[in-house]
C-alpha atoms as a PDB file:
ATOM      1  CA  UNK A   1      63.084 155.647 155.204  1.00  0.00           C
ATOM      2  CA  UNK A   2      59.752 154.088 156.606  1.00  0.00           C
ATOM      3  CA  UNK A   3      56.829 156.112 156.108  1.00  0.00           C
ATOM      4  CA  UNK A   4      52.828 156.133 155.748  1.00  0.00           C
ATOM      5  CA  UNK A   5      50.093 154.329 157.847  1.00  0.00           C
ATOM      6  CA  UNK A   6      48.638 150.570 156.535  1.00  0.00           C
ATOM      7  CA  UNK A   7      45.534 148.801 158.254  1.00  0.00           C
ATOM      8  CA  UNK A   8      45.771 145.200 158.474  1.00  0.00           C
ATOM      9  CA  UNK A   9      44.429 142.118 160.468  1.00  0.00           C
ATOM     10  CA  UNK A  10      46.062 139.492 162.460  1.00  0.00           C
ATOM     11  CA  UNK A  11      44.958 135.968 162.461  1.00  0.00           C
ATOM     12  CA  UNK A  12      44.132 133.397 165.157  1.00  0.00           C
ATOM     13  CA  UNK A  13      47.698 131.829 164.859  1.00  0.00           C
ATOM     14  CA  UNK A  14      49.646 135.475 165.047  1.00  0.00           C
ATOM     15  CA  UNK A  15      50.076 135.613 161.084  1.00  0.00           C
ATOM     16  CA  UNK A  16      50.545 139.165 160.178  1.00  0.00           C
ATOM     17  CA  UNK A  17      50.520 140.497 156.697  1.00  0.00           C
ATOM     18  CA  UNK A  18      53.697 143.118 156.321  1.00  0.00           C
ATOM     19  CA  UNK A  19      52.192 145.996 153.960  1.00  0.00           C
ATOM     20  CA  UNK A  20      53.674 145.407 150.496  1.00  0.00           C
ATOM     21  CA  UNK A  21      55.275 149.132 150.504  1.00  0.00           C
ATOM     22  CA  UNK A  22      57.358 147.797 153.660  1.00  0.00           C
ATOM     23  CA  UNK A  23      58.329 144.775 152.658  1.00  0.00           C
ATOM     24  CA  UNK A  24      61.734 145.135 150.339  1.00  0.00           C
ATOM     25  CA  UNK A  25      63.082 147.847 152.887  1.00  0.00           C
ATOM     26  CA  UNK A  26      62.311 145.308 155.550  1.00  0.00           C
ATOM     27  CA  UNK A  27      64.090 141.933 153.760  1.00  0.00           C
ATOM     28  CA  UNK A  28      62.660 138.524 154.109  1.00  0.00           C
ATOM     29  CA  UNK A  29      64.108 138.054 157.860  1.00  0.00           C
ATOM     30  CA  UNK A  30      63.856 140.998 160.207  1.00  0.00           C
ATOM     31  CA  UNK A  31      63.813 141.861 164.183  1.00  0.00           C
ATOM     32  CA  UNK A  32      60.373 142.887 166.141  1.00  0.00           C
ATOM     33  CA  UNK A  33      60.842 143.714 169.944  1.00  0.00           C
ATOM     34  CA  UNK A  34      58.474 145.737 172.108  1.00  0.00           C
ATOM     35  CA  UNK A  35      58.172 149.348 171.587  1.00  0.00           C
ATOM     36  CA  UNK A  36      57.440 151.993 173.248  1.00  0.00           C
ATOM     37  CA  UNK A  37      53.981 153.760 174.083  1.00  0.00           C
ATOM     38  CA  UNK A  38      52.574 150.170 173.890  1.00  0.00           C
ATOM     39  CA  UNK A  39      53.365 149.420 170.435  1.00  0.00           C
ATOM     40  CA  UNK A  40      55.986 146.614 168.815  1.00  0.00           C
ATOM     41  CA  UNK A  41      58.847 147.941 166.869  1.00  0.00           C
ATOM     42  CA  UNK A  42      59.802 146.591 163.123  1.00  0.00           C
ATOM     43  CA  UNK A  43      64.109 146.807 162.330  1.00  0.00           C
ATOM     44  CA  UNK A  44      65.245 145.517 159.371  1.00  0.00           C
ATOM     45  CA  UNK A  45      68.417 143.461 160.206  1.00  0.00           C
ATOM     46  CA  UNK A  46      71.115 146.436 159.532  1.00  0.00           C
ATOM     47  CA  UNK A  47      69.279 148.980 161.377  1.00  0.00           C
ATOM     48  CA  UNK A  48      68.731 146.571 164.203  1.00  0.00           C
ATOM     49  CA  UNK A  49      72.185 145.801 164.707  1.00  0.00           C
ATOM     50  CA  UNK A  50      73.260 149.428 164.420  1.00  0.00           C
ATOM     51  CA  UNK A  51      70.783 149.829 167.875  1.00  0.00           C
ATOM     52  CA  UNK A  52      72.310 146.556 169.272  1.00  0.00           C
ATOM     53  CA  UNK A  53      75.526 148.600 169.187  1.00  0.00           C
ATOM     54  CA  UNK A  54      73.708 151.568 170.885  1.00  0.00           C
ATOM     55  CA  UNK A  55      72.454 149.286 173.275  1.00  0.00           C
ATOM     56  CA  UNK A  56      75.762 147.654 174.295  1.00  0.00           C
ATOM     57  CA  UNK A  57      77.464 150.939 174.709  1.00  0.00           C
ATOM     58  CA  UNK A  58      75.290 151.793 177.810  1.00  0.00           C
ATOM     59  CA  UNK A  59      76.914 151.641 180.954  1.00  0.00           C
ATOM     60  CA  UNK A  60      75.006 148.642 181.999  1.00  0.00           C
ATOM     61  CA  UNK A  61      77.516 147.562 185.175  1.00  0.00           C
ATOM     62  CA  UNK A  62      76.831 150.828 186.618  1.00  0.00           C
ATOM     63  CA  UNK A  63      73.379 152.156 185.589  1.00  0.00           C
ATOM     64  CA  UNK A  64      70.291 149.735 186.913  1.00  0.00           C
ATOM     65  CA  UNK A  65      68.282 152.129 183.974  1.00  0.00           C
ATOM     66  CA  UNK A  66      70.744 151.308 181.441  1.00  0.00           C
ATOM     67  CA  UNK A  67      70.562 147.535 182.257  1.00  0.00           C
ATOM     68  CA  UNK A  68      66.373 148.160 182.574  1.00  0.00           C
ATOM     69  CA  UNK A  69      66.334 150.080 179.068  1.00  0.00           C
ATOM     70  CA  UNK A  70      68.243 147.395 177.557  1.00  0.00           C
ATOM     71  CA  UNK A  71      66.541 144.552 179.142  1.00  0.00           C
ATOM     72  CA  UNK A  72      63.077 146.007 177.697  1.00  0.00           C
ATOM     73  CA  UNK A  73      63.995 145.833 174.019  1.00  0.00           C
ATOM     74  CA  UNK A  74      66.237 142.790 173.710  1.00  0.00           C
ATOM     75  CA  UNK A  75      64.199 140.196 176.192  1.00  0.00           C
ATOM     76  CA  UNK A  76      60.899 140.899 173.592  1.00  0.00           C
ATOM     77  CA  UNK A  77      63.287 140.768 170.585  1.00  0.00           C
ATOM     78  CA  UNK A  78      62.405 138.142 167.927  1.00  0.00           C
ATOM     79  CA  UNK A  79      63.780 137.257 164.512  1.00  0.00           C
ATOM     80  CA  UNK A  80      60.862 136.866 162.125  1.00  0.00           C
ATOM     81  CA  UNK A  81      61.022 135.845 158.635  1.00  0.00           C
ATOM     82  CA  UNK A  82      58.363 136.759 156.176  1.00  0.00           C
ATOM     83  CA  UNK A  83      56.093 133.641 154.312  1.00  0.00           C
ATOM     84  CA  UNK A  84      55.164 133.483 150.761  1.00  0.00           C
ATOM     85  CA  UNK A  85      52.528 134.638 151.453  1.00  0.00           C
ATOM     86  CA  UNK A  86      53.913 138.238 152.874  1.00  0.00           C
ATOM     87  CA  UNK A  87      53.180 137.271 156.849  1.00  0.00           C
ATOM     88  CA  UNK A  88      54.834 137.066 159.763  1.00  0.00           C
ATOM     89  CA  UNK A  89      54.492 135.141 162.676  1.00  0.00           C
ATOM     90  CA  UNK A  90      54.283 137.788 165.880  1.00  0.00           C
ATOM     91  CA  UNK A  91      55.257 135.716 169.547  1.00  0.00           C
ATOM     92  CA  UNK A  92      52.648 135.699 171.878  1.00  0.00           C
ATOM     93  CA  UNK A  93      54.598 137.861 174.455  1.00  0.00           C
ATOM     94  CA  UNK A  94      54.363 140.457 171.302  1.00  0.00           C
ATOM     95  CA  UNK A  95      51.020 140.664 170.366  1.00  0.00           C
ATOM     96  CA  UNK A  96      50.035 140.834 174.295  1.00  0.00           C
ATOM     97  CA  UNK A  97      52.380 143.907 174.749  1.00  0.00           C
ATOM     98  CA  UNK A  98      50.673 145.600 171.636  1.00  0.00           C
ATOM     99  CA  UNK A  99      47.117 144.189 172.877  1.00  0.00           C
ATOM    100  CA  UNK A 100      47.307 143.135 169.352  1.00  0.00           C
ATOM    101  CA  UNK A 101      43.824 141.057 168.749  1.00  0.00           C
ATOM    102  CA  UNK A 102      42.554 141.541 165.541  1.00  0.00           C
ATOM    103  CA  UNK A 103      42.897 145.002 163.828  1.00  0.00           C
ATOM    104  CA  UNK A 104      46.457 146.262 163.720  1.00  0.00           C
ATOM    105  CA  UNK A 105      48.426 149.435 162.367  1.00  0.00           C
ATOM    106  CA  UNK A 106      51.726 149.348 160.404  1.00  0.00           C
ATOM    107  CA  UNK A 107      53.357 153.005 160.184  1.00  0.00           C
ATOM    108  CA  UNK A 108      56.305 153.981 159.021  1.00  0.00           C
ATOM    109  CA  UNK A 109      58.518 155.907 161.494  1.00  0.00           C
ATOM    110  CA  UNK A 110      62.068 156.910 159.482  1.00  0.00           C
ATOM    111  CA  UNK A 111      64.849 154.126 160.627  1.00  0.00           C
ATOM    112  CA  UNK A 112      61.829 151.610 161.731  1.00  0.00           C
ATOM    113  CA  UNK A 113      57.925 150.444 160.916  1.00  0.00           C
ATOM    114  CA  UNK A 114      55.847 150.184 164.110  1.00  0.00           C
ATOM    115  CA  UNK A 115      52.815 148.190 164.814  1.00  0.00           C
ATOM    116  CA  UNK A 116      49.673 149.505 166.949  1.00  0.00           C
ATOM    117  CA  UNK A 117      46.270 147.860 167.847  1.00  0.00           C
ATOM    118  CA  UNK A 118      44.218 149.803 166.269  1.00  0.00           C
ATOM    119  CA  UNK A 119      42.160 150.924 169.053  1.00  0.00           C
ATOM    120  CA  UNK A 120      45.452 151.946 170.497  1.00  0.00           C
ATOM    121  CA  UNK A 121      46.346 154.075 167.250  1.00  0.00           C
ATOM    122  CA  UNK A 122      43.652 155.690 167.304  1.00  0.00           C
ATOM    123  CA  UNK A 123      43.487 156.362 170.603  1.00  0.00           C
ATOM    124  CA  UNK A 124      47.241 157.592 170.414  1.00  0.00           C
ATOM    125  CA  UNK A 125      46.367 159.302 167.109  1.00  0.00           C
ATOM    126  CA  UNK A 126      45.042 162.227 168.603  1.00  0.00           C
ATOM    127  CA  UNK A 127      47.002 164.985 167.099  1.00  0.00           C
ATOM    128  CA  UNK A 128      45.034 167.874 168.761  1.00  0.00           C
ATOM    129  CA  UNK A 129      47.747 169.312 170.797  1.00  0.00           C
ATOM    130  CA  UNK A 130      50.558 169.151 168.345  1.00  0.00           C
ATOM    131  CA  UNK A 131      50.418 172.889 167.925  1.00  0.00           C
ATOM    132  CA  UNK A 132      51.803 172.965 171.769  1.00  0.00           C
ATOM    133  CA  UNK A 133      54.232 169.593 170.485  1.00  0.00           C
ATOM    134  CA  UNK A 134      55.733 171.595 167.099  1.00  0.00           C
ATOM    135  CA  UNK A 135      56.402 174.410 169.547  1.00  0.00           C
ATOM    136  CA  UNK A 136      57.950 172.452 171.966  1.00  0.00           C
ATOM    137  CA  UNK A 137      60.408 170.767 168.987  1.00  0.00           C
ATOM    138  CA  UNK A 138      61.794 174.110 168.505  1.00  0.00           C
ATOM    139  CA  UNK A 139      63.865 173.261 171.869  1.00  0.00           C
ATOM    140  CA  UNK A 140      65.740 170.501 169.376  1.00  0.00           C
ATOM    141  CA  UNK A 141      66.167 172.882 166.673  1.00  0.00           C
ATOM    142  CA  UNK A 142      63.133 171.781 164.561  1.00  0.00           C
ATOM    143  CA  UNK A 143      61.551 174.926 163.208  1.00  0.00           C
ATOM    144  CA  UNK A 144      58.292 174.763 160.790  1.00  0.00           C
END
């Protein structure tokens, strides 16, 4: 399970550095696709092809939101493959999706690590109203 928040800063090329703690759940070659809520989202190679599966059992011949939702993850989907030095190389499709520029944010989110701008994290970040969210998770069964 992915979890905890990691600041980091991407280079002129698109180098990233993966956060250490993420890095031997993740494996040496992994998948990054666009997110949602503007962000990219991290799959190591198992859990990715456990949502390819998920993806490929939508009813895509008959559902144009099926064939959208699946169309949004897999046409920004890239293979990336960590250096020795511990980066990756993010696509430029990628980083303009996350408006990634310079400051980034890795967190962990269970099955999956995300990545955030960091003016978009913390922009995002604002927890204020999760009093009115945690009541609203009760609906799913989640009780605190």
């Amino acid at each position: 399970m992915f979890m905890g928040e990691f600041n980091h800063t991407i280079d002129d090329k698109g180098r990233l550095i993966v956060p250490v703690k993420f890095r031997e759940q993740l494996g040496k070659e992994f998948v990054v696709t666009k997110g949602m809520d503007g962000c990219l989202f991290v799959y190591p190679k198992k859990a990715w092809e456990e949502f390819e599966e998920k993806l490929a059992a939508l009813p895509i011949t008959v559902d144009k939101d099926a064939r959208k939702f699946v169309r949004f993850f897999l046409s920004g989907a890239a293979a990336v493959e960590l250096d020795k030095q511990g980066r990756i190389l993010l696509p430029s499709t990628l980083r303009a999706h996350a408006g990634l520029k310079k400051d980034v944010v890795f967190t962990g989110v269970l099955d999956r690590v995300e990545i955030w701008s960091a003016e978009n994290w913390n922009s995002y970040g604002d927890y204020e109203d999760m009093d009115e969210v945690a009541s609203r998770m009760r609906e799913y069964g989640f009780n605190l």
